[in-house]
N, C-alpha and C. Protein backbone atom coordinates (compact mmCIF):
# COMPACT_ATOMS: atom_id res chain seq x y z
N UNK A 1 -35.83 -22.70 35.21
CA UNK A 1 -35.24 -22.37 36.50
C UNK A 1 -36.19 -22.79 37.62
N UNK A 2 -35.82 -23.63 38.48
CA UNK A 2 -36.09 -23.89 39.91
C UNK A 2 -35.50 -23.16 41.03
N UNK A 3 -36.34 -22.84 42.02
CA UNK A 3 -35.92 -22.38 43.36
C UNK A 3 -36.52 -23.20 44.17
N UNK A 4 -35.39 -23.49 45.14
CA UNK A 4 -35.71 -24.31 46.64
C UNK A 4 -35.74 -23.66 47.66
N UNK A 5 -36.33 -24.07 48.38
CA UNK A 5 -36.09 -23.22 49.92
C UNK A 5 -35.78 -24.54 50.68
N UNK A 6 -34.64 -24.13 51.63
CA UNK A 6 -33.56 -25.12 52.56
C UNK A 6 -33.77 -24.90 53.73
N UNK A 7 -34.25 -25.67 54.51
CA UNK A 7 -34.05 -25.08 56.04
C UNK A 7 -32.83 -25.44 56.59
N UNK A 8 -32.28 -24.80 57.20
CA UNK A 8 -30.94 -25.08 57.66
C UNK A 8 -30.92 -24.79 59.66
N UNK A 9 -29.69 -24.80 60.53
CA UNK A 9 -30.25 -24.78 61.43
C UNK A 9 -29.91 -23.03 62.08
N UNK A 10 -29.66 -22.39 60.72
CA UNK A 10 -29.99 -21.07 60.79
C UNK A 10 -30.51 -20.12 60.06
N UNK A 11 -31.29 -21.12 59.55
CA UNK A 11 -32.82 -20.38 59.01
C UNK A 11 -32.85 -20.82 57.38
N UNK A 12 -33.97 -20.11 56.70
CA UNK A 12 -33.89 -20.49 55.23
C UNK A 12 -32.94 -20.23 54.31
N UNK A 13 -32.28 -21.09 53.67
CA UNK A 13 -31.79 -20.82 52.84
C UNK A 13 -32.81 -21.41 51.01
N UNK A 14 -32.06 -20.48 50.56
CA UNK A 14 -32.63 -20.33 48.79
C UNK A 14 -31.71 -20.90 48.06
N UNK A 15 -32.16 -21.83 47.09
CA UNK A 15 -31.08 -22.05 46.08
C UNK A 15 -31.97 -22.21 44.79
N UNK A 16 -31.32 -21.50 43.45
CA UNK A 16 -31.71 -21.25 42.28
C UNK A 16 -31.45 -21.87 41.48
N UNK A 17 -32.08 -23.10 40.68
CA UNK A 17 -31.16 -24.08 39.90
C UNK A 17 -31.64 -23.91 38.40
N UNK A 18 -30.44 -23.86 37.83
CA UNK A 18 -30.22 -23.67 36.50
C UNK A 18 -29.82 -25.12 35.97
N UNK A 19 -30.58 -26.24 35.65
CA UNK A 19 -30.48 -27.30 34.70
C UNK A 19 -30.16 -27.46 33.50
N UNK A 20 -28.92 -27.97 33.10
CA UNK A 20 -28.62 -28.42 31.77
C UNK A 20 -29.38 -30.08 31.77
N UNK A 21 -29.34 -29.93 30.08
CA UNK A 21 -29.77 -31.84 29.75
C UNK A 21 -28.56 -32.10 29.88
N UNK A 22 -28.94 -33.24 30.56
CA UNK A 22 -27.83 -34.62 30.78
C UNK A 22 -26.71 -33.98 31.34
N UNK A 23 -26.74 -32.50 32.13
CA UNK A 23 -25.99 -32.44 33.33
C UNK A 23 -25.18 -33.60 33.88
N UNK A 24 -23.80 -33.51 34.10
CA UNK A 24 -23.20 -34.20 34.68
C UNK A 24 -22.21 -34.43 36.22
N UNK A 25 -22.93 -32.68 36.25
CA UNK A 25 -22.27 -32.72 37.67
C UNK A 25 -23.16 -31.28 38.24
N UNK A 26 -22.79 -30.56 39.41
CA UNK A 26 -23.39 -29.62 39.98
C UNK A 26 -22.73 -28.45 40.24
N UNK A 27 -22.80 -27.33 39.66
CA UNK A 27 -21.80 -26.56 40.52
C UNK A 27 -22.39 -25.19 41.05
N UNK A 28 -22.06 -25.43 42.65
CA UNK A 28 -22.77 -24.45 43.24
C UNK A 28 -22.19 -23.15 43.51
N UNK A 29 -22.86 -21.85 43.17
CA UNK A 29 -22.01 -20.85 43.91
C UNK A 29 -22.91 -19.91 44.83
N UNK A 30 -21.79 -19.35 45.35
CA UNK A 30 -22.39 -18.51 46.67
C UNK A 30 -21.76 -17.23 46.34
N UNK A 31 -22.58 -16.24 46.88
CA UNK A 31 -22.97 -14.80 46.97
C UNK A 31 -21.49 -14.30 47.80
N UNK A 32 -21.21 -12.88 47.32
CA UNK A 32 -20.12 -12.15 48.48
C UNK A 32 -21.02 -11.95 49.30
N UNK A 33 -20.15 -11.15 50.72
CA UNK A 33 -20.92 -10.84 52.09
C UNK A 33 -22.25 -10.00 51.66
N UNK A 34 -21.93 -9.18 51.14
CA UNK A 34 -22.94 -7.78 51.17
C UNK A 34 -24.01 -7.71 49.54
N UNK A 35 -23.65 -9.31 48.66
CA UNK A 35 -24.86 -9.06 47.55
C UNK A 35 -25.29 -10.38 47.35
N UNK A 36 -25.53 -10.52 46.04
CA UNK A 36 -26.83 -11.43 46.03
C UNK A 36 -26.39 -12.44 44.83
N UNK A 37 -27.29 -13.48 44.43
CA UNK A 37 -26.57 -14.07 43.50
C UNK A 37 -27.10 -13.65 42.03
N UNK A 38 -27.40 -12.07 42.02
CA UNK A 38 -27.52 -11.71 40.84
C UNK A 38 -26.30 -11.22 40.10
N UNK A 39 -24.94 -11.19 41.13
CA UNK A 39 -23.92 -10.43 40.37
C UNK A 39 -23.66 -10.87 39.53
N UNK A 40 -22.80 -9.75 38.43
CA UNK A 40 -22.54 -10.05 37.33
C UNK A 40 -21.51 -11.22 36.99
N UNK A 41 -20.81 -11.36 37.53
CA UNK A 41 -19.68 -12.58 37.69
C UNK A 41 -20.31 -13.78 37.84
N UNK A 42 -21.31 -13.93 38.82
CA UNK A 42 -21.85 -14.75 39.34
C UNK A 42 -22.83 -15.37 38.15
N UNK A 43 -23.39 -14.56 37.43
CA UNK A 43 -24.57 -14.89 36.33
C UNK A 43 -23.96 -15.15 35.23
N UNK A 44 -22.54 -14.56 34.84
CA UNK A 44 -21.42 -15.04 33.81
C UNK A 44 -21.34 -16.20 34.27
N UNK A 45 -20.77 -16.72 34.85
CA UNK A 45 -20.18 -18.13 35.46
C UNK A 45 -21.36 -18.93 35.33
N UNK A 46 -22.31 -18.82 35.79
CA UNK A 46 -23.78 -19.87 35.78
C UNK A 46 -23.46 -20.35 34.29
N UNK A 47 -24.16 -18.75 33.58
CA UNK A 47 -24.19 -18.94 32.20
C UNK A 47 -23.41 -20.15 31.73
N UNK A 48 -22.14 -19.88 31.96
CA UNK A 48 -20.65 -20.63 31.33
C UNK A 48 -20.92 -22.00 31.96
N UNK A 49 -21.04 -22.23 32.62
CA UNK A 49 -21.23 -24.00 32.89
C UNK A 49 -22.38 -24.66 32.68
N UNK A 50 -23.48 -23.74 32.68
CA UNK A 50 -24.48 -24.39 32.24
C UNK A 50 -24.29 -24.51 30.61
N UNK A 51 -23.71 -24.25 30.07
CA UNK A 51 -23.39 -24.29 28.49
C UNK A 51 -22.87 -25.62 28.42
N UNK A 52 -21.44 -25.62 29.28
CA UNK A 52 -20.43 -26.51 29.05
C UNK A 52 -21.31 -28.09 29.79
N UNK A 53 -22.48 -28.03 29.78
CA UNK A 53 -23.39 -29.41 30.38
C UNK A 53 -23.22 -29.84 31.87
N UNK A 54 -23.17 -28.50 32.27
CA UNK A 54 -23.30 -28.85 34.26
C UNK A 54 -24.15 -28.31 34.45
N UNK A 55 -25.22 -28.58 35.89
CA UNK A 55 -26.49 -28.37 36.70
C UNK A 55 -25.38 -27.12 37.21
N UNK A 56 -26.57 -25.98 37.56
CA UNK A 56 -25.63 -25.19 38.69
C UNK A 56 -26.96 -24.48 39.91
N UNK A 57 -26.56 -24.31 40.70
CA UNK A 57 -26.93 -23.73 41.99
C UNK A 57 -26.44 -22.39 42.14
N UNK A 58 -27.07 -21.47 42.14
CA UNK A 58 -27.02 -20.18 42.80
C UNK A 58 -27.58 -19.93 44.36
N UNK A 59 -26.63 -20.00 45.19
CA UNK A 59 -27.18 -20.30 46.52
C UNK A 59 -27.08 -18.94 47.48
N UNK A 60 -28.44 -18.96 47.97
CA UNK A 60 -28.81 -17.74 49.33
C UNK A 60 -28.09 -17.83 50.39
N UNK A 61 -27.75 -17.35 50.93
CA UNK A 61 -27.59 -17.66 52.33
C UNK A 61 -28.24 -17.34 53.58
N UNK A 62 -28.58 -18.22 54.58
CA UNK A 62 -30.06 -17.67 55.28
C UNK A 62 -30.03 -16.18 55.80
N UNK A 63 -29.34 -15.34 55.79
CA UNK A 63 -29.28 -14.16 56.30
C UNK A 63 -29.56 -13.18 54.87
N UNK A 64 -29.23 -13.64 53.75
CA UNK A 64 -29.85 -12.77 52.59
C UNK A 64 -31.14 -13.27 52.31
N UNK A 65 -31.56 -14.04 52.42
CA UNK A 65 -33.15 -14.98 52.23
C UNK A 65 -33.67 -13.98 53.46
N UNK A 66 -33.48 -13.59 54.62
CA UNK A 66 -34.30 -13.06 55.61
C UNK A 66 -34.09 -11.30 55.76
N UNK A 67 -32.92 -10.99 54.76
CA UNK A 67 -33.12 -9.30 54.05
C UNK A 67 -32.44 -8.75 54.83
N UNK A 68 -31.30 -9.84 55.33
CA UNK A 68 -30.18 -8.85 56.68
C UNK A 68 -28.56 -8.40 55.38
N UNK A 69 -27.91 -7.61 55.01
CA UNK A 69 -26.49 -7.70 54.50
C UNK A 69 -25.38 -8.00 55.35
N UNK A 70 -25.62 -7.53 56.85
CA UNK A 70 -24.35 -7.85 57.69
C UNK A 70 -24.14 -9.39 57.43
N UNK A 71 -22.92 -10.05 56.90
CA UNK A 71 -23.02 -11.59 57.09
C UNK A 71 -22.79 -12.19 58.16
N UNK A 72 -23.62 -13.51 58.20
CA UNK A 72 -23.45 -14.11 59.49
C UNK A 72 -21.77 -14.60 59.68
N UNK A 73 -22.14 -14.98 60.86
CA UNK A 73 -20.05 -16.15 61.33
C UNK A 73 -20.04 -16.56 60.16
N UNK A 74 -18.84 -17.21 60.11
CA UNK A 74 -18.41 -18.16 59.33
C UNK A 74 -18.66 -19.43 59.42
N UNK A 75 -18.88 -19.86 60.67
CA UNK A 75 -19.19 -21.21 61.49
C UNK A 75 -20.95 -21.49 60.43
N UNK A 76 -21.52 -20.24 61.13
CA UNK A 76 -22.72 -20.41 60.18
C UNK A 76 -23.10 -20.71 59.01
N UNK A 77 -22.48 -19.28 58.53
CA UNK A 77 -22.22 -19.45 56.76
C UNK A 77 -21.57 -21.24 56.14
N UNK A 78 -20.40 -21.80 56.98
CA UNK A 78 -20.55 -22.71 56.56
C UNK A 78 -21.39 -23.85 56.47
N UNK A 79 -21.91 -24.23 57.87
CA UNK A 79 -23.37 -24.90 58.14
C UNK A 79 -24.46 -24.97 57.37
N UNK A 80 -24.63 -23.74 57.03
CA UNK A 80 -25.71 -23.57 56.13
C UNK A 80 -25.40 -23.71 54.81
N UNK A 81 -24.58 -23.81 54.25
CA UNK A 81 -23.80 -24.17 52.56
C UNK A 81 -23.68 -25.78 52.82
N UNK A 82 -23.18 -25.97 53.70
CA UNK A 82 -22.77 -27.71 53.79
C UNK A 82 -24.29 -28.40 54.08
N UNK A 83 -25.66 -28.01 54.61
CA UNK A 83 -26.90 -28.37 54.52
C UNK A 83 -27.80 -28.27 53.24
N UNK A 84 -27.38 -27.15 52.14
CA UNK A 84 -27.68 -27.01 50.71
C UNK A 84 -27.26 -28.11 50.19
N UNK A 85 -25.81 -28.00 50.62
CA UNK A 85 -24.94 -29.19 49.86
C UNK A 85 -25.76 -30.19 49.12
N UNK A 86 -25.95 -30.86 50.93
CA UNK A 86 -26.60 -32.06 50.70
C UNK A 86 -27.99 -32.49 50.56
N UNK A 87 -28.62 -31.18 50.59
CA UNK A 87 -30.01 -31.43 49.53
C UNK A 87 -29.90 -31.44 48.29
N UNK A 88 -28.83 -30.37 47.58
CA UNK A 88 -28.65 -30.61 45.87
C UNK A 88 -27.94 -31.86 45.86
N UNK A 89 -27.22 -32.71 46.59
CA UNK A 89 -26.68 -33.98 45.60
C UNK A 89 -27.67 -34.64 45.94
N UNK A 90 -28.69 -34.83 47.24
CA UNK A 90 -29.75 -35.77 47.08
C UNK A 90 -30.99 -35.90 45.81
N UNK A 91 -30.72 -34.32 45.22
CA UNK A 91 -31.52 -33.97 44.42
C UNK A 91 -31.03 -34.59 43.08
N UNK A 92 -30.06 -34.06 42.69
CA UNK A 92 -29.22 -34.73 41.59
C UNK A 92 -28.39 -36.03 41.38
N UNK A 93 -29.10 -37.12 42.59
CA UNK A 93 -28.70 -38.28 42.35
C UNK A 93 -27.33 -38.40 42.52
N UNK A 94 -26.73 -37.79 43.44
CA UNK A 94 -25.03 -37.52 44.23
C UNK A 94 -24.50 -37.57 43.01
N UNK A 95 -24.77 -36.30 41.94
CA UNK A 95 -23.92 -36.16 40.87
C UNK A 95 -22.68 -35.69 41.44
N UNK A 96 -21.74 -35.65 40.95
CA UNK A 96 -20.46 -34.74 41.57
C UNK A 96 -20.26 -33.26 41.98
N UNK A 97 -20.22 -32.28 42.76
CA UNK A 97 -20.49 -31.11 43.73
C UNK A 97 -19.18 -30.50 42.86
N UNK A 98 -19.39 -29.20 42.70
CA UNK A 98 -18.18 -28.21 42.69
C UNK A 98 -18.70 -27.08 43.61
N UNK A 99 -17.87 -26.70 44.34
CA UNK A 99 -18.07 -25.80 45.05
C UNK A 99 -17.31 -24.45 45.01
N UNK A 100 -18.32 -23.37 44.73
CA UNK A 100 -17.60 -21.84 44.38
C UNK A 100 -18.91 -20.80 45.36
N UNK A 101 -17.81 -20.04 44.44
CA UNK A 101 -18.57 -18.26 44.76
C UNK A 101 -17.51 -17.05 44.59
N UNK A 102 -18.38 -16.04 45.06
CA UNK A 102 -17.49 -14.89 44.78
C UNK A 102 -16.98 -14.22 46.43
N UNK A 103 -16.05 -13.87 46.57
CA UNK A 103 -15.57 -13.26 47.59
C UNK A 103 -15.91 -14.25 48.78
N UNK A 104 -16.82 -13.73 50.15
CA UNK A 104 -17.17 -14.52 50.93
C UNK A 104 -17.53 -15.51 50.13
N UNK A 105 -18.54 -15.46 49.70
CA UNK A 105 -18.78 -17.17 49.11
C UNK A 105 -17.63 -18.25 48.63
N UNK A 106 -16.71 -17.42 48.20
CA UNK A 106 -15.24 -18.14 47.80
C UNK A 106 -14.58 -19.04 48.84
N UNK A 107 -14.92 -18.14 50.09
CA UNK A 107 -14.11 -18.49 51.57
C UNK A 107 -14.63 -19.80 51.96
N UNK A 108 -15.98 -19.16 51.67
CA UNK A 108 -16.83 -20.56 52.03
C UNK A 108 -16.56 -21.85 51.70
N UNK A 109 -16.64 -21.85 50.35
CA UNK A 109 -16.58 -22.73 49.28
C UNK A 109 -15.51 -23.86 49.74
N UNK A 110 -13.95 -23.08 50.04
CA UNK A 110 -12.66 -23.38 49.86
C UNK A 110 -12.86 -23.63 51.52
N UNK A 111 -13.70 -23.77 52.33
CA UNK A 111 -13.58 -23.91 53.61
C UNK A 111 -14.64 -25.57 53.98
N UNK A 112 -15.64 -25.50 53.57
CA UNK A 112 -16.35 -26.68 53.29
C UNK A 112 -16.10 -27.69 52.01
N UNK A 113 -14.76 -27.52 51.44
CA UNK A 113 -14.87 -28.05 50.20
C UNK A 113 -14.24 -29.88 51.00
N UNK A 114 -13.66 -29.99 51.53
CA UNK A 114 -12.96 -31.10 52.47
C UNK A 114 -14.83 -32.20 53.00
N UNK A 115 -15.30 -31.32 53.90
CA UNK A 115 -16.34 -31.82 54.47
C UNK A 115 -17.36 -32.18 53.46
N UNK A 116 -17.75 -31.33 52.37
CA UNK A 116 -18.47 -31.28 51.71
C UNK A 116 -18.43 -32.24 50.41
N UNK A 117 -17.43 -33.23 50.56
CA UNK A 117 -16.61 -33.76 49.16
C UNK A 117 -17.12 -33.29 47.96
N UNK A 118 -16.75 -31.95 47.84
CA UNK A 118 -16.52 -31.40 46.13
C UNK A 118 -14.98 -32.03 45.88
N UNK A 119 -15.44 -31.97 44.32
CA UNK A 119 -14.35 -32.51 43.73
C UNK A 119 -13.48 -31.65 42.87
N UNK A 120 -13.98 -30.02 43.08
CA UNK A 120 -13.34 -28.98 42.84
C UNK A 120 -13.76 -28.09 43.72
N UNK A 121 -12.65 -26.50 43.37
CA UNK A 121 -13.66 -25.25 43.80
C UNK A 121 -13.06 -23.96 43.30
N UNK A 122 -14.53 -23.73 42.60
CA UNK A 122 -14.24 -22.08 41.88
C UNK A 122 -14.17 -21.19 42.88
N UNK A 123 -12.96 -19.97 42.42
CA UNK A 123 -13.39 -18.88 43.49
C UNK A 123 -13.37 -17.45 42.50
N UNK A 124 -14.20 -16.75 42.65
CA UNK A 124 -14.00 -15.19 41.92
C UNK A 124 -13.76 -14.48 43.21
N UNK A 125 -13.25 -13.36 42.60
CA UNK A 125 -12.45 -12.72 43.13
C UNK A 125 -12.08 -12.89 45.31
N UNK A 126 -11.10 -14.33 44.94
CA UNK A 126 -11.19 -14.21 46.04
C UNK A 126 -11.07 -13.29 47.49
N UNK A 127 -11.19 -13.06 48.50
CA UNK A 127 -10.97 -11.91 49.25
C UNK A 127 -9.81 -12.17 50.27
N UNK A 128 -8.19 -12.30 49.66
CA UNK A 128 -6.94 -12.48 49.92
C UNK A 128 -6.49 -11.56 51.52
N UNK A 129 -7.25 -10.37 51.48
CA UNK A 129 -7.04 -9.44 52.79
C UNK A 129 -7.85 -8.42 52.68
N UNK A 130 -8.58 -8.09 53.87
CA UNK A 130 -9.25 -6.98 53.68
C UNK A 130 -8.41 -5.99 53.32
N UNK A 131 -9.12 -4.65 52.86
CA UNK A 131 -8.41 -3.72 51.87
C UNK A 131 -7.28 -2.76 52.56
N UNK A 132 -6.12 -2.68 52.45
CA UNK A 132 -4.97 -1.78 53.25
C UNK A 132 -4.80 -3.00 54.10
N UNK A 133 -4.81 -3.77 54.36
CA UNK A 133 -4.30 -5.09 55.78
C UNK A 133 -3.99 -6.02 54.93
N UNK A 134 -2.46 -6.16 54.26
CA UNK A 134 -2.03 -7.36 53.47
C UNK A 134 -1.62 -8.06 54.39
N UNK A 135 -1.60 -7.49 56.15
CA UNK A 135 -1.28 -8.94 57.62
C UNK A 135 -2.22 -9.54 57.58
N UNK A 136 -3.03 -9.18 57.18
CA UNK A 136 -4.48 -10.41 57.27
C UNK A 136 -4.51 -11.26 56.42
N UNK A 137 -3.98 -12.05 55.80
CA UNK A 137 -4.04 -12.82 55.12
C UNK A 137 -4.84 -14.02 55.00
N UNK A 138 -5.90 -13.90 54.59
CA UNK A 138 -6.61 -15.30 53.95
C UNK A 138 -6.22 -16.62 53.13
N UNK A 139 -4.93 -16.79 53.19
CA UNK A 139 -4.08 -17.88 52.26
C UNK A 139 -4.96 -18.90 52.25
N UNK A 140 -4.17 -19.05 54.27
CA UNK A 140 -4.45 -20.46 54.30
C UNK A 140 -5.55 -21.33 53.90
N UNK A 141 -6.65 -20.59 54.42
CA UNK A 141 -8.44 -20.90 53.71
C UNK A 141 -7.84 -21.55 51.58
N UNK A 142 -7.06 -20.81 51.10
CA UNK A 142 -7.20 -21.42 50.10
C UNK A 142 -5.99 -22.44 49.94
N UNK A 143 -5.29 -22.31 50.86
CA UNK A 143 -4.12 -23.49 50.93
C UNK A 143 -4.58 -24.79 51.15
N UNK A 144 -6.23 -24.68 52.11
CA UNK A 144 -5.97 -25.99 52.65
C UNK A 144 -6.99 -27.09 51.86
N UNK A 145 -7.08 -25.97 50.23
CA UNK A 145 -8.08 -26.93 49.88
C UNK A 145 -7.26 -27.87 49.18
N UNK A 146 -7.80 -29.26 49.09
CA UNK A 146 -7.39 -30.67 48.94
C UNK A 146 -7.70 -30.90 47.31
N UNK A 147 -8.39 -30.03 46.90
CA UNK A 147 -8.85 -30.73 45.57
C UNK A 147 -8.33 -29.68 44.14
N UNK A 148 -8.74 -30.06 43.18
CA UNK A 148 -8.09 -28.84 41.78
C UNK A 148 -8.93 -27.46 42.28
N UNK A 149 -8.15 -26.08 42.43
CA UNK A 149 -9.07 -25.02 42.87
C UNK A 149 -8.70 -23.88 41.32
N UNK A 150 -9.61 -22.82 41.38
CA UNK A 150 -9.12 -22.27 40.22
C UNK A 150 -9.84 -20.45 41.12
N UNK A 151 -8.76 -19.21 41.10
CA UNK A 151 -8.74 -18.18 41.50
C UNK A 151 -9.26 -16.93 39.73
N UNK A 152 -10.27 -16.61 39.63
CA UNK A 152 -10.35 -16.05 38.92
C UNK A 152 -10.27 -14.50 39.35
N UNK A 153 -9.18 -13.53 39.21
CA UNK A 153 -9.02 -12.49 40.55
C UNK A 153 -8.61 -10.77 39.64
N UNK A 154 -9.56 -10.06 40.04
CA UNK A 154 -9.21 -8.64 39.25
C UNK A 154 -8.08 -8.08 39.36
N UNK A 155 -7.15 -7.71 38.21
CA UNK A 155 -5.78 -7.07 38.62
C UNK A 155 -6.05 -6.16 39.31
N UNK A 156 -6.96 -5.05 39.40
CA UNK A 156 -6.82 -4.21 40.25
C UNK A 156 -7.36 -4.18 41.73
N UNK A 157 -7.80 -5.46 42.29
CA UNK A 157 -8.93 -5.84 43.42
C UNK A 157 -8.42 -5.39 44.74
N UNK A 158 -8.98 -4.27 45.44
CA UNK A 158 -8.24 -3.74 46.51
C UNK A 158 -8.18 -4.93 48.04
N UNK A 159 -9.00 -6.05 47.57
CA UNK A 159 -8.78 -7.40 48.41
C UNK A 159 -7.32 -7.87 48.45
N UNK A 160 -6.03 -7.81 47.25
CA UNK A 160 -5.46 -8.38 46.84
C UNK A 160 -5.49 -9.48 46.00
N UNK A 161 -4.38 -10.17 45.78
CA UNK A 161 -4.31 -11.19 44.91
C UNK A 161 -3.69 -12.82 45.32
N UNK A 162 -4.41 -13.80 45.88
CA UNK A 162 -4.06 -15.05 46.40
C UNK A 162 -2.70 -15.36 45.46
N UNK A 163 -1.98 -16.21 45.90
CA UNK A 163 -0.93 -16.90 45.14
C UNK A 163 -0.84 -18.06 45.05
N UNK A 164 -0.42 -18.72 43.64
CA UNK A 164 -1.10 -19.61 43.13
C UNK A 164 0.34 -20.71 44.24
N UNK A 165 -0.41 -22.13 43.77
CA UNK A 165 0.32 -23.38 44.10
C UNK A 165 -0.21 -24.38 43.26
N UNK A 166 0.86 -25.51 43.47
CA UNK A 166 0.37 -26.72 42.91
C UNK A 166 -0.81 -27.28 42.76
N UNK A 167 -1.88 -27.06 43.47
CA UNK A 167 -2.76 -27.54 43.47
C UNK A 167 -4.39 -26.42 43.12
N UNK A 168 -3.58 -25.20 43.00
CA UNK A 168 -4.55 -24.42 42.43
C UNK A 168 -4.38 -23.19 41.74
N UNK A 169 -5.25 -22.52 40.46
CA UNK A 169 -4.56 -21.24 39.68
C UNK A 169 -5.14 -20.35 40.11
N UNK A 170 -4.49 -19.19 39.58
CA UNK A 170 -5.12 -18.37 39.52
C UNK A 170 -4.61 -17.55 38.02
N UNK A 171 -5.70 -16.91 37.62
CA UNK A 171 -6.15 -16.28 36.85
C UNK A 171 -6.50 -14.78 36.72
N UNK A 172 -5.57 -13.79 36.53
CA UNK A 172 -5.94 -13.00 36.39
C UNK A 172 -6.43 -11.79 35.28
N UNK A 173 -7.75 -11.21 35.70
CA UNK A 173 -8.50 -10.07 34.61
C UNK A 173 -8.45 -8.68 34.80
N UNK A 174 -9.20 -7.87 33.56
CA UNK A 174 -8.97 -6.91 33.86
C UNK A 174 -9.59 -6.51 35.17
N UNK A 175 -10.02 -5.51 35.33
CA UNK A 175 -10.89 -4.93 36.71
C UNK A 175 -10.57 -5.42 37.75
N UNK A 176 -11.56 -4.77 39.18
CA UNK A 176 -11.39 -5.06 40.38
C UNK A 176 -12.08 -6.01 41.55
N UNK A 177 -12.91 -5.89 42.25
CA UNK A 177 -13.23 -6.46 42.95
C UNK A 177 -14.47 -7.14 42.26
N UNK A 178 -15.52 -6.37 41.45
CA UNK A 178 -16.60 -6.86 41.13
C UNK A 178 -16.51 -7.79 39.71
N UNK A 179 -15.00 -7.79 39.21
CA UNK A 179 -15.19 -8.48 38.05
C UNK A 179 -15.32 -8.49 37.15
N UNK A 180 -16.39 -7.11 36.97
CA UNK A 180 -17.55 -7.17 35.82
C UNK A 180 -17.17 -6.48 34.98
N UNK A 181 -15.48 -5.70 34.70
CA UNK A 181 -14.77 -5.00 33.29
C UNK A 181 -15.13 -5.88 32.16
N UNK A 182 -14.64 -7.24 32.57
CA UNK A 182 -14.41 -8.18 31.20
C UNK A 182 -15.23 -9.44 31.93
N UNK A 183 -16.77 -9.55 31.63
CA UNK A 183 -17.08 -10.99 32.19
C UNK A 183 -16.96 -11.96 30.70
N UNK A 184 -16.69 -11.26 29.95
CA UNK A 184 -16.70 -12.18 29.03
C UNK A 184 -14.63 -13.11 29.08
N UNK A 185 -14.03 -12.63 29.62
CA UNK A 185 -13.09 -12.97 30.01
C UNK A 185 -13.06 -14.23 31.27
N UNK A 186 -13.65 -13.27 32.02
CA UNK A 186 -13.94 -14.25 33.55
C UNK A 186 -14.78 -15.69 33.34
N UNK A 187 -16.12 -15.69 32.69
CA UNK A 187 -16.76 -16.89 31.74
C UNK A 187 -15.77 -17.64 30.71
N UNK A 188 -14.70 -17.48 30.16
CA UNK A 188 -13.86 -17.81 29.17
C UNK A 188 -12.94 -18.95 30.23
N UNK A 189 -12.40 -18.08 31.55
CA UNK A 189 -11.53 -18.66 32.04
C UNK A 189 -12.35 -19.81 33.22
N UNK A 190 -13.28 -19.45 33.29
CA UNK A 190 -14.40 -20.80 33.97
C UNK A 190 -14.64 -22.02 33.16
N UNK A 191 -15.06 -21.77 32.25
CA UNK A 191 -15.43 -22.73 31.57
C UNK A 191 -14.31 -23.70 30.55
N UNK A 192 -13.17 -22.99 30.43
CA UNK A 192 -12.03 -23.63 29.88
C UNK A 192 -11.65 -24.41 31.28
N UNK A 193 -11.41 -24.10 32.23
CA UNK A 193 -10.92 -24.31 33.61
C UNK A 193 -12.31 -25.80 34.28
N UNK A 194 -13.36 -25.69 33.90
CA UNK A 194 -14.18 -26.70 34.21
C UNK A 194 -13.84 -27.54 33.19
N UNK A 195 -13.76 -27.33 31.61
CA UNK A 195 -13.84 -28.52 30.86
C UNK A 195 -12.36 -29.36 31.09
N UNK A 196 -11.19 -28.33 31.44
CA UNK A 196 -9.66 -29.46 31.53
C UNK A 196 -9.43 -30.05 32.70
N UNK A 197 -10.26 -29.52 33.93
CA UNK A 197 -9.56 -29.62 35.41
C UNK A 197 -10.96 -30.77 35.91
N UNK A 198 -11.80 -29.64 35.75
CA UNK A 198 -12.83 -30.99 36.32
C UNK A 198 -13.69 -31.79 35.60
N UNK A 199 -13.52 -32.08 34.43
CA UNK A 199 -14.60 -32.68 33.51
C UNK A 199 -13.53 -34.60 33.79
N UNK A 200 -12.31 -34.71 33.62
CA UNK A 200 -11.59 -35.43 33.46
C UNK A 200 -11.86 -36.26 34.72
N UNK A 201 -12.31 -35.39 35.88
CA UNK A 201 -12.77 -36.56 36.90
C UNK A 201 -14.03 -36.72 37.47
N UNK A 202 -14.87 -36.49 36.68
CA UNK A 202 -16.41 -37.04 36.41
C UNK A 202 -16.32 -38.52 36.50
């Protein structure tokens, strides 16, 4: 395991890289608003692709690197993911980018995935509406992604539950927001979901 430190133009960001041999692509994920990239979902999922022969990134975001939980904008949060970006493909020889995370990081992901040319993007449990406000709807953020997306989402997640389309699944497990009933489920449906959806366009 490697850690980088990123300067971005709102401060440091951290990214944790987990190397497979002969890695063939990268896939980065990002933290919800309020934790870290130790969650359990988050360390399932690493696990699971680094198996299946992908590099992966566990990425900080400069406001958890500097020990704040309130998350920054979004404007930010994306800035600073799309500046990681492009130090891990400079790093990995512009292997091919997948871009994920859990909750906020999901938003992220599915929000820079256009700018950022990933050629996928994981999301755990995405965050469909804050909790009691199904008017708030977060769709569109996952409508407008362009590339194969895959929703891995707790039946019981008081966020709600995105709805799937042509161009992306979703998947649903036991538990709620954090995932972590069945990660051996949630890792099952990652890594089947990386080897059919995105291995084919490597």
């Amino acid at each position: 395991m490697t850690t980088l430190e990123i300067d971005t133009e709102h401060g440091l960001a951290r990214a944790e890289l987990h190397c497979a041999p002969d890695g063939d692509a990268v896939l980065m994920l990002g933290h919800g608003a309020g934790g870290g990239i130790g969650a359990k979902d988050l360390v399932a999922v690493a696990q699971a692709a680094k198996a299946a022969g992908m590099h992966v990134a566990l990425v900080e975001q400069p406001y958890r690197v500097a020990g704040r939980r309130a998350p920054a904008p979004a404007k930010q949060l994306d800035t600073a993911w799309l500046t990681v970006a492009d130090e891990i493909s400079a790093r990995f020889d512009d292997l091919p980018l997948v871009f994920g995370g859990r909750s906020s990081g999901a938003r992220v992901a599915c929000r820079t995935a256009s700018a950022g040319q990933a050629v996928a993007v994981l999301c755990l449990a995405f965050p469909e509406h804050p909790p009691g406000k199904p008017e708030k709807s977060r769709q569109a953020e996952l409508d407008a992604v362009e590339v194969p997306a895959l929703v891995i989402q707790g039946e019981r997640d008081p966020f709600g539950r995105p709805s799937a389309a042509p161009h992306h699944e979703v998947v649903v497990v036991a538990g709620d927001h954090t995932l972590a009933s069945d990660l051996d489920a949630v890792a099952r449906a990652a890594s089947e979901w990386l080897g059919r959806v995105v291995r084919p366009h490597l």
